[in-house]
N, C-alpha and C. Protein backbone atom coordinates (compact mmCIF):
# COMPACT_ATOMS: atom_id res chain seq x y z
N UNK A 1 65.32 188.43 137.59
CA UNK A 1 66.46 188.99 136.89
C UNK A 1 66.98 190.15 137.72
N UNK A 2 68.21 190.30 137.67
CA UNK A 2 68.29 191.36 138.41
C UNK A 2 68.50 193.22 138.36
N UNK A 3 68.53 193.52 138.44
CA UNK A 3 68.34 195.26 138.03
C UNK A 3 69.40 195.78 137.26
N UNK A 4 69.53 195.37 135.46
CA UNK A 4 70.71 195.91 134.75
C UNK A 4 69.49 196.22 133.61
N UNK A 5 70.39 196.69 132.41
CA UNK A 5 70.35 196.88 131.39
C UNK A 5 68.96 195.80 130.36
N UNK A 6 68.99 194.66 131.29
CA UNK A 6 68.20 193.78 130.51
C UNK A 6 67.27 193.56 130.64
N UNK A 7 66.90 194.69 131.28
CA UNK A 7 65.10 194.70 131.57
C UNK A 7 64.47 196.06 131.14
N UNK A 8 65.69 197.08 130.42
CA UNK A 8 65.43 198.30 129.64
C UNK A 8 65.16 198.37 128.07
N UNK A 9 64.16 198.14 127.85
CA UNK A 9 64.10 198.21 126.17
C UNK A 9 65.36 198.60 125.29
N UNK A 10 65.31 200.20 125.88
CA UNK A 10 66.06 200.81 124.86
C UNK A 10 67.54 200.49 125.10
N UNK A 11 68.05 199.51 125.87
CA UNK A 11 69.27 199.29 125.65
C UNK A 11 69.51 197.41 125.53
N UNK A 12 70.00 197.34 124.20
CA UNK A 12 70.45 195.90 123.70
C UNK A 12 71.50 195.37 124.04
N UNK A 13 71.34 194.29 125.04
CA UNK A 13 72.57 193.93 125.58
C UNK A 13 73.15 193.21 124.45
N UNK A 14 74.89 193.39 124.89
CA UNK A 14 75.96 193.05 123.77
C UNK A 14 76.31 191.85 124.64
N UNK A 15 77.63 191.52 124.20
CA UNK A 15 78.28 190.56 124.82
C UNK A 15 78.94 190.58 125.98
N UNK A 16 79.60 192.10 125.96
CA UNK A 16 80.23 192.53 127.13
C UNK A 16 78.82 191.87 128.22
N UNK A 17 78.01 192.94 127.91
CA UNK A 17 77.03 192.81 129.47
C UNK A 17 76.74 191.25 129.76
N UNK A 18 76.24 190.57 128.59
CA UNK A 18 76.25 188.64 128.62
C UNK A 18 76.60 188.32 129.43
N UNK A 19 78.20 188.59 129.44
CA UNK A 19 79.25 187.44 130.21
C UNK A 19 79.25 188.50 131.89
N UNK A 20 79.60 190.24 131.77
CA UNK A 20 79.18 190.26 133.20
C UNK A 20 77.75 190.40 133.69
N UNK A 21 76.53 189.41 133.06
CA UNK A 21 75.52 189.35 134.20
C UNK A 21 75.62 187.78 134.12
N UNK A 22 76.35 187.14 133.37
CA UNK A 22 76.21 185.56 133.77
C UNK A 22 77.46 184.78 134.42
N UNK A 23 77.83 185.98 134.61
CA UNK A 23 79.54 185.62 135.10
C UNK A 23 80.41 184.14 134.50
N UNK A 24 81.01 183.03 134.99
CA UNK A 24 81.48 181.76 134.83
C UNK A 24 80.58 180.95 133.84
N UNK A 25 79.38 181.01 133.76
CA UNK A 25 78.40 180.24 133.25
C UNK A 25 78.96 180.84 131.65
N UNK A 26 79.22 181.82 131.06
CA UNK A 26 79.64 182.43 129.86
C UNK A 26 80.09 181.34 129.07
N UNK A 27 81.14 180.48 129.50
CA UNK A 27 82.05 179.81 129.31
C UNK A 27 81.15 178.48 128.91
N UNK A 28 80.14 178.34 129.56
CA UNK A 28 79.38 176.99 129.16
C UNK A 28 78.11 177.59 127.70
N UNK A 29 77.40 178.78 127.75
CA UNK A 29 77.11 179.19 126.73
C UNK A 29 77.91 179.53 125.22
N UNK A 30 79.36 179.23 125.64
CA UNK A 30 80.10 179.70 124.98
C UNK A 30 80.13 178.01 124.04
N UNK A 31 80.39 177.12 124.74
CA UNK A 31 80.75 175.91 124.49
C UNK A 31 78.88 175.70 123.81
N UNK A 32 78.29 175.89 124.06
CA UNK A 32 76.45 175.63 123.31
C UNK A 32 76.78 175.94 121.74
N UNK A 33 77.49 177.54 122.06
CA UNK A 33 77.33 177.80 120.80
C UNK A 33 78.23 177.38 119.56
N UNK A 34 79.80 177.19 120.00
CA UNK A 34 80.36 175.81 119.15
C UNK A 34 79.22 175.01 118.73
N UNK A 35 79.14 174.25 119.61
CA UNK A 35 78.30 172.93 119.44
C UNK A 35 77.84 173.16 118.18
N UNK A 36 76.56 174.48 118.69
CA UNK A 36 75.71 174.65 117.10
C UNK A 36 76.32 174.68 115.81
N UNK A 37 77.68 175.52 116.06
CA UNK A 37 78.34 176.08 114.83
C UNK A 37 78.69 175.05 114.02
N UNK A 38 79.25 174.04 115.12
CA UNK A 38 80.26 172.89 114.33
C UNK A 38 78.82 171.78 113.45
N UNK A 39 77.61 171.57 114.46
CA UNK A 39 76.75 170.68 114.14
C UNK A 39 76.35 171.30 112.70
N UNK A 40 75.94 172.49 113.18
CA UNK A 40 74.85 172.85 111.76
C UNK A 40 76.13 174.55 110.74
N UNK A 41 77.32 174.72 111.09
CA UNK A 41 77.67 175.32 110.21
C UNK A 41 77.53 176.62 110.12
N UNK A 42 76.31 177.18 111.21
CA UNK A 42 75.97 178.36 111.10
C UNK A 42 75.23 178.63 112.19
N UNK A 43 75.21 179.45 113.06
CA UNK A 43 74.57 180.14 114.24
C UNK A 43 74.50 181.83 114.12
N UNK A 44 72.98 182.15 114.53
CA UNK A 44 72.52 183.55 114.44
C UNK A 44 72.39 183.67 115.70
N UNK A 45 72.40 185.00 116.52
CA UNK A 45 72.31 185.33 117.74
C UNK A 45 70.73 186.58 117.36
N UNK A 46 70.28 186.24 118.29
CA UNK A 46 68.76 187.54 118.32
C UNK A 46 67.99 187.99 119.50
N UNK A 47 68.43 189.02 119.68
CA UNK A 47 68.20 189.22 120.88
C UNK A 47 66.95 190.20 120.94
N UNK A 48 65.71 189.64 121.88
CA UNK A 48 64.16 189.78 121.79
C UNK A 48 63.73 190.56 123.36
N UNK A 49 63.06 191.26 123.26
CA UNK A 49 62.71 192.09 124.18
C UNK A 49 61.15 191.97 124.04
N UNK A 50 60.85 190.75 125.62
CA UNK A 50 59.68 190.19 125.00
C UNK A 50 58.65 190.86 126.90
N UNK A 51 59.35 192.14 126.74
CA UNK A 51 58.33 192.40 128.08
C UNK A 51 59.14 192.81 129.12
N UNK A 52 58.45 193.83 130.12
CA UNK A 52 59.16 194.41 131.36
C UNK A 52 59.12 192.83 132.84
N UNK A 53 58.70 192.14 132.27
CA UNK A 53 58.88 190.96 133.68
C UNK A 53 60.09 189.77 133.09
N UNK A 54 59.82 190.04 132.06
CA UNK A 54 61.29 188.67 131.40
C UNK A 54 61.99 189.49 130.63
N UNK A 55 62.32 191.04 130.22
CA UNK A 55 63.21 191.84 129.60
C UNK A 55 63.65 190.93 128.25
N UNK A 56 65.27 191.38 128.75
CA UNK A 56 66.07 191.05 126.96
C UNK A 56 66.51 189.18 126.82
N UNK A 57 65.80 188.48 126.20
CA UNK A 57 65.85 186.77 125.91
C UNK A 57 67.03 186.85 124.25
N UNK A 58 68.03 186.19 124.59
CA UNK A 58 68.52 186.09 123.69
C UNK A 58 67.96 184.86 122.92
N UNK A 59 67.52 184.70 121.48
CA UNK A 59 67.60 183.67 120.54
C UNK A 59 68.63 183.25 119.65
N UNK A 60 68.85 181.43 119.80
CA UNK A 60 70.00 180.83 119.02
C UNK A 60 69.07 179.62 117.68
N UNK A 61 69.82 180.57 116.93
CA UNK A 61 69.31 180.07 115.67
C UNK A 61 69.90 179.50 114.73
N UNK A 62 69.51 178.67 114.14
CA UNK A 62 70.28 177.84 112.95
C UNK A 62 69.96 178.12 111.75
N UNK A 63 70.09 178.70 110.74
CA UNK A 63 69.58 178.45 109.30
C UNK A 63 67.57 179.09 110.03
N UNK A 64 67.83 179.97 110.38
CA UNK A 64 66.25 181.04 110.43
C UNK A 64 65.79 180.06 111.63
N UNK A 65 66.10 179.00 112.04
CA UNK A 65 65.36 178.30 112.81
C UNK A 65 65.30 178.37 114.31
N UNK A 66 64.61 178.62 115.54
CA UNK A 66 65.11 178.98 116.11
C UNK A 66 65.12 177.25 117.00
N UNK A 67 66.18 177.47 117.60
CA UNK A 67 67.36 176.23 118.52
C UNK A 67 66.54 176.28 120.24
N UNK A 68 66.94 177.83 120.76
CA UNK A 68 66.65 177.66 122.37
C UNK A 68 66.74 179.17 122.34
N UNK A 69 66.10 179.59 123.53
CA UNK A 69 66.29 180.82 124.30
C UNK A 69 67.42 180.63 125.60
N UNK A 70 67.75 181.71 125.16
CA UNK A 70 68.91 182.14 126.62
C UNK A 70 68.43 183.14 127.60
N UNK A 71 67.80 182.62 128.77
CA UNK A 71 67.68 184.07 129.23
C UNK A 71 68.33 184.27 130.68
N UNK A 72 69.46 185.91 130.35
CA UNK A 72 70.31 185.42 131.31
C UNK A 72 69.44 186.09 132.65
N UNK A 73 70.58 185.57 133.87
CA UNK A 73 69.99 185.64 134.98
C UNK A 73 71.73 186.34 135.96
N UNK A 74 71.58 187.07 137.15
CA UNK A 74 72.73 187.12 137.79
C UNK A 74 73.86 186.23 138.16
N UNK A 75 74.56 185.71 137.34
CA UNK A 75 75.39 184.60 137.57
C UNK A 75 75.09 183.18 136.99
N UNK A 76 74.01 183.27 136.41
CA UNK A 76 73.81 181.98 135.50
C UNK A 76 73.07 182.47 134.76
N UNK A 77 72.40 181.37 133.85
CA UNK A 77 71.46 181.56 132.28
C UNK A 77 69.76 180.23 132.51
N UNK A 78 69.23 180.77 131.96
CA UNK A 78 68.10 179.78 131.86
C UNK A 78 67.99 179.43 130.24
N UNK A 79 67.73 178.36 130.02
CA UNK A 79 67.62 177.65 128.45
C UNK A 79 66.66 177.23 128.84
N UNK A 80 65.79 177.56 127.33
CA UNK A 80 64.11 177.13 127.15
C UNK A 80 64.33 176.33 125.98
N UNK A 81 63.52 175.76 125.69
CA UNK A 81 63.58 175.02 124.20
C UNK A 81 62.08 174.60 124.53
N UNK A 82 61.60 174.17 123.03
CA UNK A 82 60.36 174.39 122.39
C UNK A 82 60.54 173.10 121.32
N UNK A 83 59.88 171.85 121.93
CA UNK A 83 59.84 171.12 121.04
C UNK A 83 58.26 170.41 120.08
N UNK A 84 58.47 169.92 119.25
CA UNK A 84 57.12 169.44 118.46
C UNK A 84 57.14 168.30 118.83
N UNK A 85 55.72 167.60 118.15
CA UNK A 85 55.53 166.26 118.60
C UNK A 85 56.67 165.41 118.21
N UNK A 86 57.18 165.24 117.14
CA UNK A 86 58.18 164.49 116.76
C UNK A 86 59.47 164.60 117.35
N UNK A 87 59.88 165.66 117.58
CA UNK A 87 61.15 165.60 119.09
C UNK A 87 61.00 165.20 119.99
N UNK A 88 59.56 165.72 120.69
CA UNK A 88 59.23 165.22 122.13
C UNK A 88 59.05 163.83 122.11
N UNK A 89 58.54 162.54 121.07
CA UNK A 89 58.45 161.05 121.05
C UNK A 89 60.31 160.43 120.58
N UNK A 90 61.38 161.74 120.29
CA UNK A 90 63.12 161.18 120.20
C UNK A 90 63.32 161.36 121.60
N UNK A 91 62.82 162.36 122.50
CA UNK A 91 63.57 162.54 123.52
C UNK A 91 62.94 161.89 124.46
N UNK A 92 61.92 161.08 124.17
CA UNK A 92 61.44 159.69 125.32
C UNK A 92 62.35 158.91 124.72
N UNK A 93 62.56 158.74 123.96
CA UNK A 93 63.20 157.51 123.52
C UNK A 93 64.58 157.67 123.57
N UNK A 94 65.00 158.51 123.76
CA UNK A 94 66.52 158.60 124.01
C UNK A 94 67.39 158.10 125.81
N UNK A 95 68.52 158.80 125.63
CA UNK A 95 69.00 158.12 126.63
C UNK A 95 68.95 159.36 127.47
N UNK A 96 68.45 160.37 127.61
CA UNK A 96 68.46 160.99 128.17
C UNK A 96 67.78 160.96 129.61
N UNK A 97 68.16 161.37 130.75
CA UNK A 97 68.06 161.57 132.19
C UNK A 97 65.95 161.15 131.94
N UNK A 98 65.22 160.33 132.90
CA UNK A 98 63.96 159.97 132.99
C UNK A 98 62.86 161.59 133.80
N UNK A 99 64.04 162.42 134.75
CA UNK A 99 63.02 163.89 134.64
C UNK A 99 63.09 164.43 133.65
N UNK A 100 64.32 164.69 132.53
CA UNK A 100 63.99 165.49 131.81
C UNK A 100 62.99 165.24 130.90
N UNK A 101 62.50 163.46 130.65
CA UNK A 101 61.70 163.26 129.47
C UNK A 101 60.03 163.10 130.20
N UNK A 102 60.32 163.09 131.76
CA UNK A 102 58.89 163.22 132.24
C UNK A 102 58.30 164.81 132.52
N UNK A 103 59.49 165.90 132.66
CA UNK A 103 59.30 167.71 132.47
C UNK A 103 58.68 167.83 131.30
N UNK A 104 59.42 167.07 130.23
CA UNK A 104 59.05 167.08 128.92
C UNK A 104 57.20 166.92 128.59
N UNK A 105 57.65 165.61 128.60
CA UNK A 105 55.62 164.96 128.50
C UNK A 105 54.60 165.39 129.30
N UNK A 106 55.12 166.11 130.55
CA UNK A 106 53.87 166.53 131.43
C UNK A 106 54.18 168.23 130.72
N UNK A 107 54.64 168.54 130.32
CA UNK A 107 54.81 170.13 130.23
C UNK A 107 53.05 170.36 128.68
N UNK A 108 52.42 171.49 129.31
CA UNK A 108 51.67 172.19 128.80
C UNK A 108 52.16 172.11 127.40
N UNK A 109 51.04 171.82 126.40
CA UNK A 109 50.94 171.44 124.78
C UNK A 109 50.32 172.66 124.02
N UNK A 110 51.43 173.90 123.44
CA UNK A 110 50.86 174.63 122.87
C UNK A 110 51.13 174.69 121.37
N UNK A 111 50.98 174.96 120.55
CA UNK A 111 50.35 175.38 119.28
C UNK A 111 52.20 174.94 118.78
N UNK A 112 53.42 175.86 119.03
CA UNK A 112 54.81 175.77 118.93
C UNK A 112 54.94 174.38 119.58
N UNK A 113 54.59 173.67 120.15
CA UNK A 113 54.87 172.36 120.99
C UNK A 113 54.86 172.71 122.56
N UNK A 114 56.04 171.59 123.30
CA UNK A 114 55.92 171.27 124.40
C UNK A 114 57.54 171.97 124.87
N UNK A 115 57.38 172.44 126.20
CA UNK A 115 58.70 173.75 126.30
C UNK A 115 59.24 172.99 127.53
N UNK A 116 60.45 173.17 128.31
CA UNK A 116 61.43 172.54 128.57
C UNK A 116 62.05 173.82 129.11
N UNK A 117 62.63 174.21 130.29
CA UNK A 117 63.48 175.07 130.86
C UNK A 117 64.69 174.41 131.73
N UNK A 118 65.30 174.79 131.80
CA UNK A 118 66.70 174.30 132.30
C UNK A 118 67.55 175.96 133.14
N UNK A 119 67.89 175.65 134.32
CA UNK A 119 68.93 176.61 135.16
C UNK A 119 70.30 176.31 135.18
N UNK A 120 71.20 176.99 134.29
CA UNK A 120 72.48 176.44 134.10
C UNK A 120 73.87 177.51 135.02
N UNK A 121 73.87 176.90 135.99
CA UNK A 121 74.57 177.51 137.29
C UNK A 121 76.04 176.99 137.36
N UNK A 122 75.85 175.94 136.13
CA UNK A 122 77.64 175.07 136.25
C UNK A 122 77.30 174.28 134.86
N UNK A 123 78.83 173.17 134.43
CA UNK A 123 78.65 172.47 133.57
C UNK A 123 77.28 171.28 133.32
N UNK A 124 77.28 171.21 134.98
CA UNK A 124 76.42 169.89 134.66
C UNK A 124 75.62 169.12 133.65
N UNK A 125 74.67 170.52 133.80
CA UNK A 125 73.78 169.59 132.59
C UNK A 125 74.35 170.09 131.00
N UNK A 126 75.49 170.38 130.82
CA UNK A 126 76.09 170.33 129.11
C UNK A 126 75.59 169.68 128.44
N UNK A 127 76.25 167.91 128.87
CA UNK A 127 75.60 167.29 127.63
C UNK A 127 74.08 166.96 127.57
N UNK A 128 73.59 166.50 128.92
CA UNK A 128 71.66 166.78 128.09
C UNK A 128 71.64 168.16 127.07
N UNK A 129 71.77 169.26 127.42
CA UNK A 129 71.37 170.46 126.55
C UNK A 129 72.12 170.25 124.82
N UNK A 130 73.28 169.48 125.02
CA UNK A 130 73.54 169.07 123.71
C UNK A 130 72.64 168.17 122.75
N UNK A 131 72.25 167.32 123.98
CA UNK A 131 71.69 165.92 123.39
C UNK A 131 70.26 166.49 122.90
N UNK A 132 69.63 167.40 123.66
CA UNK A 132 68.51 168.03 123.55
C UNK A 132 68.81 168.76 121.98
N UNK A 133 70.04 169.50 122.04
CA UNK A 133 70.34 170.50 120.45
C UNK A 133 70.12 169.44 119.56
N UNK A 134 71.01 167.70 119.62
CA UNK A 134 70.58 167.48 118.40
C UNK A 134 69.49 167.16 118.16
N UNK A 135 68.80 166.15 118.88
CA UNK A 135 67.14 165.99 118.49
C UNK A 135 66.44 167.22 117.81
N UNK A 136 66.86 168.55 118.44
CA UNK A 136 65.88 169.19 117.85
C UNK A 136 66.29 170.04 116.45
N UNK A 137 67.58 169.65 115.64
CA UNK A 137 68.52 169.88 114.93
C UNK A 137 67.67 168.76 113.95
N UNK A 138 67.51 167.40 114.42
CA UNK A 138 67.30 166.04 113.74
C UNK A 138 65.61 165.76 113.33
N UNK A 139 64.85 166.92 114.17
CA UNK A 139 63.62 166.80 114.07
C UNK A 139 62.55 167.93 114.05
């Protein structure tokens, strides 16, 4: 991460700082969070200060639930998601891209499930990260 505000406890990044430490990428977090709004009606933003080596992780939440972590980076964002057994056996079975469902199944099995990171530097991967929201919306 690089040397701002989001690796200082005592200061909670807003939105302003969001969009200038993720620059262009804003615009595709921006479009995530529609998604949620329109799918489920309601989106919470929470922003977690989980340590001086990974600083300020924003959380996107639905109805108390939490969706994915955002954690931004200089010019792009990283998305984590955290799925259970029952998502992780939709998203083999879906149509989704064959690394993301083999990242998936080989990824370390903890107690919250099986976790999933993604580097979002452009549109590209939109719709997996959608397709990923609903499964874990659906399950």
């Amino acid at each position: 991460m690089s040397t701002n505000d989001f690796n200082d406890k005592q200061v909670m990044p807003d939105e302003a700082a969001l969009a200038a430490e993720i620059g262009e990428t804003k615009e595709v977090l921006d479009r995530i969070c529609r998604f949620i709004e329109t799918e489920t009606g309601q989106l919470a933003r929470e922003w977690k200060h989980y340590g001086q080596k990974s600083g300020w992780t924003l959380k996107l939440l639905s109805k108390k639930r939490n969706l994915l972590f955002v954690g931004p980076e200089d010019g792009y964002f990283v998305i984590a998601f955290v799925f259970g057994d029952r998502a992780v056996e939709a998203v083999v079975k879906s149509q989704l891209p064959e690394t993301i469902k083999n990242d998936l199944q080989n990824a370390r099995k903890y107690a919250e499930g099986r976790g999933i990171r993604f580097e979002i530097r452009d549109g590209r991967e939109l719709e997996s990260v959608l397709q990923l929201i609903r499964i874990k919306l659906e399950n």
